[in-house]
Structures are given as C-alpha cells and as structure tokens.
Protein backbone atom coordinates (compact mmCIF):
# COMPACT_ATOMS: atom_id res chain seq x y z
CA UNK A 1 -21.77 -21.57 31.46
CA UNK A 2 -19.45 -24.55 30.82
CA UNK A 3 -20.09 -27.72 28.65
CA UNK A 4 -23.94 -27.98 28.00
CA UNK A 5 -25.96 -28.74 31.11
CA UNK A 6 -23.08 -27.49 33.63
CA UNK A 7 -23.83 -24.41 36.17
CA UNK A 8 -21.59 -21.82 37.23
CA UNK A 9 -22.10 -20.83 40.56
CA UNK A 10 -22.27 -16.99 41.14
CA UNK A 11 -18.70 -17.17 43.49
CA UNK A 12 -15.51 -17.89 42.71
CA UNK A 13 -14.49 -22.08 43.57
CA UNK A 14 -17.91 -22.83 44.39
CA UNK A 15 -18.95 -26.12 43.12
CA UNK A 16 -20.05 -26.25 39.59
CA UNK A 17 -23.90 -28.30 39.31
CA UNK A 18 -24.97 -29.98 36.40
CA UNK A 19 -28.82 -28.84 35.66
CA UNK A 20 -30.25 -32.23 37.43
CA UNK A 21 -28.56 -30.89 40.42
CA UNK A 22 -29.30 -27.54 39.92
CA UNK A 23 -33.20 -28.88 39.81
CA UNK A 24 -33.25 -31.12 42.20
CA UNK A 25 -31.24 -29.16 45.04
CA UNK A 26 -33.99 -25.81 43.99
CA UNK A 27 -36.98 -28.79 44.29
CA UNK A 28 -35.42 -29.82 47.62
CA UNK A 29 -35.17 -25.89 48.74
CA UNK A 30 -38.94 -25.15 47.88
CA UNK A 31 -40.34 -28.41 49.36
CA UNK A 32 -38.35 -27.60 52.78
CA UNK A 33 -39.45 -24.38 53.08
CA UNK A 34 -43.37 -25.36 51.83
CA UNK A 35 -43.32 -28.01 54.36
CA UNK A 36 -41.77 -25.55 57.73
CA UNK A 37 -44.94 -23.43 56.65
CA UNK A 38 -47.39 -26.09 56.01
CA UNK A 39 -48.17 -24.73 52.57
CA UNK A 40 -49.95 -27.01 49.94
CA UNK A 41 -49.27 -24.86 47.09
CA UNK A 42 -46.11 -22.91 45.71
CA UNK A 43 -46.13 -20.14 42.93
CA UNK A 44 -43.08 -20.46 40.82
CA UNK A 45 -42.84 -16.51 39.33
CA UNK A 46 -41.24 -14.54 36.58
CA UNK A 47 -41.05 -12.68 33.13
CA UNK A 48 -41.63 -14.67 30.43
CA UNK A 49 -40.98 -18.11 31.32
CA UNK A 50 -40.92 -19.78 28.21
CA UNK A 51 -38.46 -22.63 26.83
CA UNK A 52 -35.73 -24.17 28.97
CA UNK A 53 -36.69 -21.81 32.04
CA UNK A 54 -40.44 -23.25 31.40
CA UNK A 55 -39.05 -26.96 31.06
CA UNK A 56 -37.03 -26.40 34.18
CA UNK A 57 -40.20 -24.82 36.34
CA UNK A 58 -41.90 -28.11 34.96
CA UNK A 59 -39.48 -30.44 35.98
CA UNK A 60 -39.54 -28.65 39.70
CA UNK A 61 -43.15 -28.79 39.32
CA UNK A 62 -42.83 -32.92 38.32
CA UNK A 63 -40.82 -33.22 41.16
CA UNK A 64 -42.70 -31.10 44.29
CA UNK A 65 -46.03 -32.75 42.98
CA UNK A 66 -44.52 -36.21 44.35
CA UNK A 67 -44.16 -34.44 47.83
CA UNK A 68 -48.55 -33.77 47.41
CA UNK A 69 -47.26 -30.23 46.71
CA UNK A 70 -49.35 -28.32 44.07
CA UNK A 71 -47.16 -25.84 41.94
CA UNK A 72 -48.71 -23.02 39.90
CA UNK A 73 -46.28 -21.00 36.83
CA UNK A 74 -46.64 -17.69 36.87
CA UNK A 75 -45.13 -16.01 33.90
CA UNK A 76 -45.32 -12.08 32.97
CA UNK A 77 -46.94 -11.71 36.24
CA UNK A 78 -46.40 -7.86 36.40
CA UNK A 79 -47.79 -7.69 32.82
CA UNK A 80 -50.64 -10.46 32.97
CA UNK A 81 -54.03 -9.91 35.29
CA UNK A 82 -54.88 -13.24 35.40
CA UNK A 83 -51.25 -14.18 36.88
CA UNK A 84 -51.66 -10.97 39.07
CA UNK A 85 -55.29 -12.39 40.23
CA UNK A 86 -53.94 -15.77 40.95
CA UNK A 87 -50.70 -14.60 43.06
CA UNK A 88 -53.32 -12.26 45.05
CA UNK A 89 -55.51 -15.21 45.94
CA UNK A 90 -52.69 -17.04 47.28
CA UNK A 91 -52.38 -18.53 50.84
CA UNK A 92 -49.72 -17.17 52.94
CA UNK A 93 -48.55 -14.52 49.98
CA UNK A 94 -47.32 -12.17 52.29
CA UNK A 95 -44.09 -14.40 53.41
CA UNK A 96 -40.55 -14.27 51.58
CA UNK A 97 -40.39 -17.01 48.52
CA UNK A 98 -36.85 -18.44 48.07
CA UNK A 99 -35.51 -16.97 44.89
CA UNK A 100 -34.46 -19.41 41.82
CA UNK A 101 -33.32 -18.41 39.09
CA UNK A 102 -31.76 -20.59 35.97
CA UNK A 103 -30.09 -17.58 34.56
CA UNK A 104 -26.66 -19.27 34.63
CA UNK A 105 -28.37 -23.03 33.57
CA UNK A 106 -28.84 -21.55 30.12
C-alpha cells in the first residue's frame, strides 16, 4: 500500500484507487449484479470483519441501502451459527457472489 488511503491493484501498471474509489467502484459492482438478479438483499461475508474492513462493509452497506438494497455483515461465518443460519436462509444463495476484498486498502 502507498500513502494512507491509496490501493495497489493486484497487476503490474494497473491504476492505483484511493479507498473512496475502491468503495464506491465495489458498491457499484454489488448493486449491478443485485439488480441483473432482482435481489433485495446482499450478504457481505468473511473472517473476522472487524475495524477498517468493518467500516468499509459499512460504508458499502451506507451506500447500496440508497439503491433500496438491504445489506447483511456476516463475519466468522464458518465459525458463528447464527451467521451460518442467516447465509442458509438466504434468497438465491446458491449463485456466485462477486468477491471483495480490502486486503490491499489496509
């Protein structure tokens, strides 16, 4: 990571996001695909989301909840049964999620 609040992209010359961009291009990518398959709620998932990954998730959230699109947190879902129990219930569970991840935004 560069100068606080810059991304990395994974390849070489790619163009370098600051984390607004970063969040708003991965609240643009969620909403699309939510909207092609006329979902109403999206599960944002990991392992121990806590701190700036949880302040990021929120921000998506913040943002996707304009677009009438409810967003649930899931952290420690392979560890937690109530996560586990909430990700079951879901609509449409069994289709491909884009993957985020703020790895490189830290």
């Amino acid at each position: 990571m560069g100068s606080k609040g810059t991304c990395y992209s994974w390849y070489h010359n790619s163009r370098q996001f600051t984390t607004e961009e970063a969040i708003t291009l991965a609240s643009t990518a969620v909403k699309m695909a939510a909207k092609k398959r006329t979902l109403e709620e999206v599960y944002l998932l990991g392992c121990n989301v806590t701190g700036d990954t949880l302040q990021k998730c929120e921000q998506i959230s913040k943002n996707l909840q304009e677009e009438s699109i409810c967003v649930q947190i899931l952290s420690n879902v392979l560890y937690d049964a109530e996560a586990m129990e909430k990700l079951e219930n879901a609509v449409n569970a069994p289709y491909p999620v884009p993957f985020l991840s703020f790895e490189k935004l830290r």
